[in-house]
C-alpha atoms as a PDB file:
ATOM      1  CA  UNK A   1     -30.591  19.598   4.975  1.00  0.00           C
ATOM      2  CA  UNK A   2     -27.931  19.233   7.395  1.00  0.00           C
ATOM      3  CA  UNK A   3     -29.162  16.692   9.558  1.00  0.00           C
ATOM      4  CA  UNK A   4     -29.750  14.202   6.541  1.00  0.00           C
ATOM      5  CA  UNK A   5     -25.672  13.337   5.961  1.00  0.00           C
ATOM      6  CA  UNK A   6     -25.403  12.972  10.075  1.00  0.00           C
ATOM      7  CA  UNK A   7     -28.532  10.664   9.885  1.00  0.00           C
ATOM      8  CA  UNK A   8     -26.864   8.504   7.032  1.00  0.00           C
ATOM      9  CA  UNK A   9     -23.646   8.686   9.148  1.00  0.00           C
ATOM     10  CA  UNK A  10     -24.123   7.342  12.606  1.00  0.00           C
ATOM     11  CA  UNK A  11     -26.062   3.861  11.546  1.00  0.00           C
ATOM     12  CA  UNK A  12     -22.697   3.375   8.701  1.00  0.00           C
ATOM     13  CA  UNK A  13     -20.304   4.602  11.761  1.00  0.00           C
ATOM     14  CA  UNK A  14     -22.119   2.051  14.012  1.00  0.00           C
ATOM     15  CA  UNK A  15     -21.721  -0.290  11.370  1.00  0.00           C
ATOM     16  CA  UNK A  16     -17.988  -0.129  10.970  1.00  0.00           C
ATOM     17  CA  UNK A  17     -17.392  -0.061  14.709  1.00  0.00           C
ATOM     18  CA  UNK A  18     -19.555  -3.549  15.403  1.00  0.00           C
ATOM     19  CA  UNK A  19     -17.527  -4.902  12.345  1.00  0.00           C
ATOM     20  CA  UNK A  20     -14.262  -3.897  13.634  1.00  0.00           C
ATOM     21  CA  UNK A  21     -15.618  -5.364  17.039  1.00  0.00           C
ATOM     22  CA  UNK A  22     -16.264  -8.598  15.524  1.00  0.00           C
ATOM     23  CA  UNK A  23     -12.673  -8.518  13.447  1.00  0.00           C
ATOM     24  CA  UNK A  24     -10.838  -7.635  16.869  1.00  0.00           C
ATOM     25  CA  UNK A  25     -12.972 -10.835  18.309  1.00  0.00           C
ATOM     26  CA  UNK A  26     -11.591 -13.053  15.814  1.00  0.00           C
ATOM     27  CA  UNK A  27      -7.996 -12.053  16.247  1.00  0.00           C
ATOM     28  CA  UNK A  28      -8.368 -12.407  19.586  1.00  0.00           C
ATOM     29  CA  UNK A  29      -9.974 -15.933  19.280  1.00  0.00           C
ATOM     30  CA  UNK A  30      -7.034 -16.672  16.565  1.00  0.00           C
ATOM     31  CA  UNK A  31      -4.677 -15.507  19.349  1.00  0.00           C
ATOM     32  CA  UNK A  32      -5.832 -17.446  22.047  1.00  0.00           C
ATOM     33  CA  UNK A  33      -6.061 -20.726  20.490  1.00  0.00           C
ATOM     34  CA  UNK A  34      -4.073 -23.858  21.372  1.00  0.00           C
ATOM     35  CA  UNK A  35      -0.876 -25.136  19.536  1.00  0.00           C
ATOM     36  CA  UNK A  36      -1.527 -27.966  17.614  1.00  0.00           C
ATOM     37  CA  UNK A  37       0.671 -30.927  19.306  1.00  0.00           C
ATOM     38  CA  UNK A  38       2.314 -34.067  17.265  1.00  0.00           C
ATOM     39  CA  UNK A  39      -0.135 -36.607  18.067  1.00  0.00           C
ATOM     40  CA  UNK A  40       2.905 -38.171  20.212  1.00  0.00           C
ATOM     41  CA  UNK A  41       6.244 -36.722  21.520  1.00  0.00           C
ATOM     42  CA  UNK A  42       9.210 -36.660  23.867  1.00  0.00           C
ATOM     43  CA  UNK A  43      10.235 -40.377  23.130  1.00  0.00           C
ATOM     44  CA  UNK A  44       7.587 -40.894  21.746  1.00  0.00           C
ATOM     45  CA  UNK A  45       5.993 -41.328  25.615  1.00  0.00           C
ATOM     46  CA  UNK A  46       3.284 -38.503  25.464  1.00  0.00           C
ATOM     47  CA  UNK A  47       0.141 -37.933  23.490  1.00  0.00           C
ATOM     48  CA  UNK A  48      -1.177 -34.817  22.342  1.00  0.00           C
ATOM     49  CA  UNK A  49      -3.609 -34.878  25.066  1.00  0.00           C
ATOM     50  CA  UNK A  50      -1.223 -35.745  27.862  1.00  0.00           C
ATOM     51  CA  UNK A  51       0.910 -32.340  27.290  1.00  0.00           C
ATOM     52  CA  UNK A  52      -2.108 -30.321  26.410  1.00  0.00           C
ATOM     53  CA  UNK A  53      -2.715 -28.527  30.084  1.00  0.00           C
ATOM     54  CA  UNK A  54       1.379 -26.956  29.710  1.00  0.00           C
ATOM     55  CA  UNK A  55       1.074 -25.988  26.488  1.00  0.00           C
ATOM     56  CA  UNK A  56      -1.059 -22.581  26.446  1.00  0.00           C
ATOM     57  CA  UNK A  57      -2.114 -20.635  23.493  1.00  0.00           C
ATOM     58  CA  UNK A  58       0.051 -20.084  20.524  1.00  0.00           C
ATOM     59  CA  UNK A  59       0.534 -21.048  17.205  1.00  0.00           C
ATOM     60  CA  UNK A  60       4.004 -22.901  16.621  1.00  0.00           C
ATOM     61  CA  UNK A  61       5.024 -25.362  18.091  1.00  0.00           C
ATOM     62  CA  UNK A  62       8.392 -27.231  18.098  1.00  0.00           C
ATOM     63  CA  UNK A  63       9.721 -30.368  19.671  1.00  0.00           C
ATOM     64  CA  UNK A  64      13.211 -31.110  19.979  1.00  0.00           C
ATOM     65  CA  UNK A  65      14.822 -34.042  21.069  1.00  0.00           C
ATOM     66  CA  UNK A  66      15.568 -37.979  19.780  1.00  0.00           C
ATOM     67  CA  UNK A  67      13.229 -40.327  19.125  1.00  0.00           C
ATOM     68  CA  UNK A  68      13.739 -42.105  22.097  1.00  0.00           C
ATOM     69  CA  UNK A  69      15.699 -42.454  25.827  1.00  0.00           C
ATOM     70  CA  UNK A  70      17.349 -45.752  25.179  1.00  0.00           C
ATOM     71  CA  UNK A  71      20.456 -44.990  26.980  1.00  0.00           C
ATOM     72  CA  UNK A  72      23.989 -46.766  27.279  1.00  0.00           C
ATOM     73  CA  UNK A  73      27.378 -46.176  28.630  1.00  0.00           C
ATOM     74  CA  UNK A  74      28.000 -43.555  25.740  1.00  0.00           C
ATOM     75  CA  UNK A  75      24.842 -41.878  24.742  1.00  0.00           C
ATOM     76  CA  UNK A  76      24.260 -41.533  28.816  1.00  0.00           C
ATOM     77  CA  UNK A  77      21.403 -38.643  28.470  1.00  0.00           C
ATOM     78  CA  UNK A  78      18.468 -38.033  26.609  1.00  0.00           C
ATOM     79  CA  UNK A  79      16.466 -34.171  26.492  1.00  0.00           C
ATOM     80  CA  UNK A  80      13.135 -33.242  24.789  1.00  0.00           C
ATOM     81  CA  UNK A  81      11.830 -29.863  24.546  1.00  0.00           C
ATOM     82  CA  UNK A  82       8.499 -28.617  23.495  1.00  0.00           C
ATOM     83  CA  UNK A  83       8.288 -24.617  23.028  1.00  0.00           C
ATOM     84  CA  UNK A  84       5.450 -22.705  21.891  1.00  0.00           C
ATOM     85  CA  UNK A  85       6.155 -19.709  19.908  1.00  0.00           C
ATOM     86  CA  UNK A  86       9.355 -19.827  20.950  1.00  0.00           C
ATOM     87  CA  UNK A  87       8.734 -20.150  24.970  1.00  0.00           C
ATOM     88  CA  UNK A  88       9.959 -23.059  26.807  1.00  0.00           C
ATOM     89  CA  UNK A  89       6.626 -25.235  27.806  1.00  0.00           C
ATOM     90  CA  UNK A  90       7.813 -28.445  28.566  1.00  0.00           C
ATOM     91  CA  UNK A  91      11.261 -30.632  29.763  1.00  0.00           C
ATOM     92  CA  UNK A  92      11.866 -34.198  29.533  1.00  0.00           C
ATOM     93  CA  UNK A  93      15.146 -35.364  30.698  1.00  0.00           C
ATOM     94  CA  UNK A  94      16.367 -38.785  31.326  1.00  0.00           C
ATOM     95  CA  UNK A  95      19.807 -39.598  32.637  1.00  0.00           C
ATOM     96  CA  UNK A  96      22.420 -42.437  32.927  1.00  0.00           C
ATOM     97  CA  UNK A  97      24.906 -42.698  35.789  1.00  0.00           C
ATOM     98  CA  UNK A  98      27.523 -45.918  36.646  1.00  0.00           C
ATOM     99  CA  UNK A  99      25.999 -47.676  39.851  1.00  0.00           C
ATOM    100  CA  UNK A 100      27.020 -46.146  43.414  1.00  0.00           C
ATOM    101  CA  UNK A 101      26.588 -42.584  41.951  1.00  0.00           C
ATOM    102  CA  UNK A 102      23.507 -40.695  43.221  1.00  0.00           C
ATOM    103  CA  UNK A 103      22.180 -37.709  41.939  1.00  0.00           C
ATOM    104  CA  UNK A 104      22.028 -34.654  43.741  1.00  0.00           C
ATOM    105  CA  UNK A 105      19.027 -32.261  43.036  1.00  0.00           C
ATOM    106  CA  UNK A 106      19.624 -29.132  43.707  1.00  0.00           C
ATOM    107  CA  UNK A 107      17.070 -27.350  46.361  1.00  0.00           C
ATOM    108  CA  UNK A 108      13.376 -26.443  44.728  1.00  0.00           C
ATOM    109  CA  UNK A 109      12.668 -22.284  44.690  1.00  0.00           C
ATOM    110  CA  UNK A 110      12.357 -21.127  48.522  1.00  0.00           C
ATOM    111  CA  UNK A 111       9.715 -19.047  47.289  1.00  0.00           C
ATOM    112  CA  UNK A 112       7.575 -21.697  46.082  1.00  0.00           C
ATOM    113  CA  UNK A 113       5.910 -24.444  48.256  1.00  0.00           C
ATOM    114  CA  UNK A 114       7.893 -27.816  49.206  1.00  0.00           C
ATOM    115  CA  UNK A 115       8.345 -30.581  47.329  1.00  0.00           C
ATOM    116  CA  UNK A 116       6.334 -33.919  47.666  1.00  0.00           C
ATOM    117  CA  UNK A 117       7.781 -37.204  48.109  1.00  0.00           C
ATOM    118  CA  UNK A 118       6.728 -39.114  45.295  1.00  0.00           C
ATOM    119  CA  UNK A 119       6.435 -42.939  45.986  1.00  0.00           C
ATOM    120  CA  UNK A 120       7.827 -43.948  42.326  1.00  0.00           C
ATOM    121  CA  UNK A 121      11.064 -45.513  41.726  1.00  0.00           C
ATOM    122  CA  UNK A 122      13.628 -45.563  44.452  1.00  0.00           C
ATOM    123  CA  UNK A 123      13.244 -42.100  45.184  1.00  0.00           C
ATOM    124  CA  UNK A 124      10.961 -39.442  43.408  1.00  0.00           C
ATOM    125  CA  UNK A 125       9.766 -35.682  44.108  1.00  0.00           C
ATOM    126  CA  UNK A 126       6.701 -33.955  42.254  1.00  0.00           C
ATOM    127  CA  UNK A 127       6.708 -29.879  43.366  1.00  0.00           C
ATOM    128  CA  UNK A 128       4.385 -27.150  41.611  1.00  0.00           C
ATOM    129  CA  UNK A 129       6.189 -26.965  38.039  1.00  0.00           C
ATOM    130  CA  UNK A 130       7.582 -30.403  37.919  1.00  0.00           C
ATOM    131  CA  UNK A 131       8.800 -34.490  39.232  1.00  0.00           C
ATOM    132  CA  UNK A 132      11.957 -36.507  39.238  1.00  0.00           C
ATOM    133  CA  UNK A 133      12.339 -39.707  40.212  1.00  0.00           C
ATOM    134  CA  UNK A 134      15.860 -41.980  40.476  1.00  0.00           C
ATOM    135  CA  UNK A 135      16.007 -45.327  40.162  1.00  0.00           C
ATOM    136  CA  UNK A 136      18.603 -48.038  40.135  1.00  0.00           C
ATOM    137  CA  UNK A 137      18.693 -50.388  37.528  1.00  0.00           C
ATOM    138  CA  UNK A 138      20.091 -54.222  37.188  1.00  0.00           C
ATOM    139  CA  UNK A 139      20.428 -56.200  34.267  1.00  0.00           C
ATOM    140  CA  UNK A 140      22.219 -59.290  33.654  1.00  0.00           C
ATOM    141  CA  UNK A 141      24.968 -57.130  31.562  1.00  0.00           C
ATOM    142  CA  UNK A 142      24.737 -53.799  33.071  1.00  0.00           C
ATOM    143  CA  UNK A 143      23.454 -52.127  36.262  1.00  0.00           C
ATOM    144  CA  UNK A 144      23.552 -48.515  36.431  1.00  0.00           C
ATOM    145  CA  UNK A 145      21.668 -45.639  38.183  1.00  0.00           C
ATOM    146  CA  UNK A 146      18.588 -43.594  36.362  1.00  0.00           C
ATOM    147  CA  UNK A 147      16.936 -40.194  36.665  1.00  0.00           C
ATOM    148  CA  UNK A 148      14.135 -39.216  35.026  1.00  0.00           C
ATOM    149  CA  UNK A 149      12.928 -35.396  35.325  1.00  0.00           C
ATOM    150  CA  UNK A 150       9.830 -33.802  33.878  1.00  0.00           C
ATOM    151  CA  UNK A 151       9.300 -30.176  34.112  1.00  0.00           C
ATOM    152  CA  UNK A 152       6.445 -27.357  32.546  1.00  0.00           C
ATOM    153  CA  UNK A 153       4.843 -23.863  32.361  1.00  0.00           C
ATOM    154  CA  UNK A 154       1.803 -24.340  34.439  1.00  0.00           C
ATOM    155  CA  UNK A 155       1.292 -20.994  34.135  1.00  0.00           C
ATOM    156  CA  UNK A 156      -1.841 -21.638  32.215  1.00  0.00           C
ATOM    157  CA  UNK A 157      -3.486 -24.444  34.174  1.00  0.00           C
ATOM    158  CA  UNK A 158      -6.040 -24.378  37.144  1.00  0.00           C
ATOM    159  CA  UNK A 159      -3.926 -23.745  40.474  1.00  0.00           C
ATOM    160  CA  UNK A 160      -3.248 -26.571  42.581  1.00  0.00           C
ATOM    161  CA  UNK A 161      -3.657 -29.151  39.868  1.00  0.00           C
ATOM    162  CA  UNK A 162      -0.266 -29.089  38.734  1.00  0.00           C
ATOM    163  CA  UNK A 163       1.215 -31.413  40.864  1.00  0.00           C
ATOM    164  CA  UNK A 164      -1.601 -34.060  40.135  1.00  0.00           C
ATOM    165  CA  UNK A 165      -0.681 -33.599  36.358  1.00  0.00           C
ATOM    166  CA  UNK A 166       2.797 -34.429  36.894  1.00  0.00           C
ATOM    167  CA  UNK A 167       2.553 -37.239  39.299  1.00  0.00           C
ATOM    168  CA  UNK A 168       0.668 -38.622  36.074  1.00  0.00           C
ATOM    169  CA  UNK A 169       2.720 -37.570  33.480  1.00  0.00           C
ATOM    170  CA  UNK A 170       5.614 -38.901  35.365  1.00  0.00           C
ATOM    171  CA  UNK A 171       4.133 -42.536  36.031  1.00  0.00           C
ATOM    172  CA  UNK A 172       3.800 -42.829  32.295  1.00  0.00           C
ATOM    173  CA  UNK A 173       7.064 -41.733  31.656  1.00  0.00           C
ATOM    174  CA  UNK A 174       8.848 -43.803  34.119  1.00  0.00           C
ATOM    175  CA  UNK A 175       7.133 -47.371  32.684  1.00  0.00           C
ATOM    176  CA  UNK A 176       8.372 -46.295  29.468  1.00  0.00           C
ATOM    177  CA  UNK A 177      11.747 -44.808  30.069  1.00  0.00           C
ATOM    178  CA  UNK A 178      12.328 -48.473  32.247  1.00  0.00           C
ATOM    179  CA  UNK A 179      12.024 -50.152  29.083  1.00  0.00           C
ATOM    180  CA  UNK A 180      13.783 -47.536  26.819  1.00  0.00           C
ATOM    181  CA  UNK A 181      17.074 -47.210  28.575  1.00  0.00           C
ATOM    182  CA  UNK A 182      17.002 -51.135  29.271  1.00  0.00           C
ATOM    183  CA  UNK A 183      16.668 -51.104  33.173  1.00  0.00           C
ATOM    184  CA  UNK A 184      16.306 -54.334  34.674  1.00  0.00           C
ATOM    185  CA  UNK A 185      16.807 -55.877  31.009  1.00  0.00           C
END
């Protein structure tokens, strides 16, 4: 008689432990899914797709930034930000400067390898987690100097194929920021 309650108790222990298997596979799943992207963002440049590879696994994300990089003497930069659950995933800058002023970029992490030149503008770099490029721009009313930087977590994404992915994202970005901020206009 005491064997029959054990008997009735391993198949409804078994039972419970596959079933909390299967619940701990779900939150998992839940947990590992990808953020769900505006269909475009960052001014407007980027598609859901394009961003995808930085973005990781989350739930929330939030984009912050203006609608676009149209730039002038007074509004003379332009940031977006994309952050999943609260972590930094992606930086789009774009910056005005009078003609004759260069920018100076700082020197890339020692510990990571060297930048790229990147044959895009006057003068562009792509490195491991990023890509600027500079540019001068002449219109018939203005002329001023440009910088464009893109940045990400690749933290996520295949090694080595970073710097393919920004070269890319970069090249889109440039077109359109050309025509946002009015260079050569």
């Amino acid at each position: 008689m005491g064997r029959a309650p054990r008997a009735r108790t391993a198949p409804l222990l078994a039972g419970t432990l596959v079933v909390a298997a299967v619940l701990t596979g779900c939150a998992e799943e839940k947990k590992a899914a990808a953020p769900q992207l505006p269909e475009r963002t960052c001014f407007g440049v980027f598609t859901r797709s394009d961003l995808e590879p930085l973005m990781g696994h989350g739930e929330t994300v939030t984009v912050s930034g203006p609608v676009d990089a149209r730039l002038t003497a007074e509004r003379r930069a332009a940031t977006c930000t994309v952050d999943v659950d609260g972590r930094g995933r992606v930086l789009v800058s774009a910056t005005r400067q009078p003609l004759g002023q260069s920018f100076f970029w700082p020197p890339t992490d020692q510990n990571q390898p060297a930048p790229e030149p990147l044959s895009l503008g006057d003068k562009g770099i792509v490195w491991n987690t990023g890509a600027r490029v500079a540019l001068t721009c002449k219109g018939a009313k203005d002329s001023f100097e440009l910088e464009l930087g893109i940045s990400g977590s690749v933290e996520h994404m295949k090694p080595g194929t970073s710097r393919a992915l920004f070269t890319s994202l970069m090249t889109k970005y440039l077109e359109s920021a050309k025509q946002q901020a009015g260079c050569g206009a």
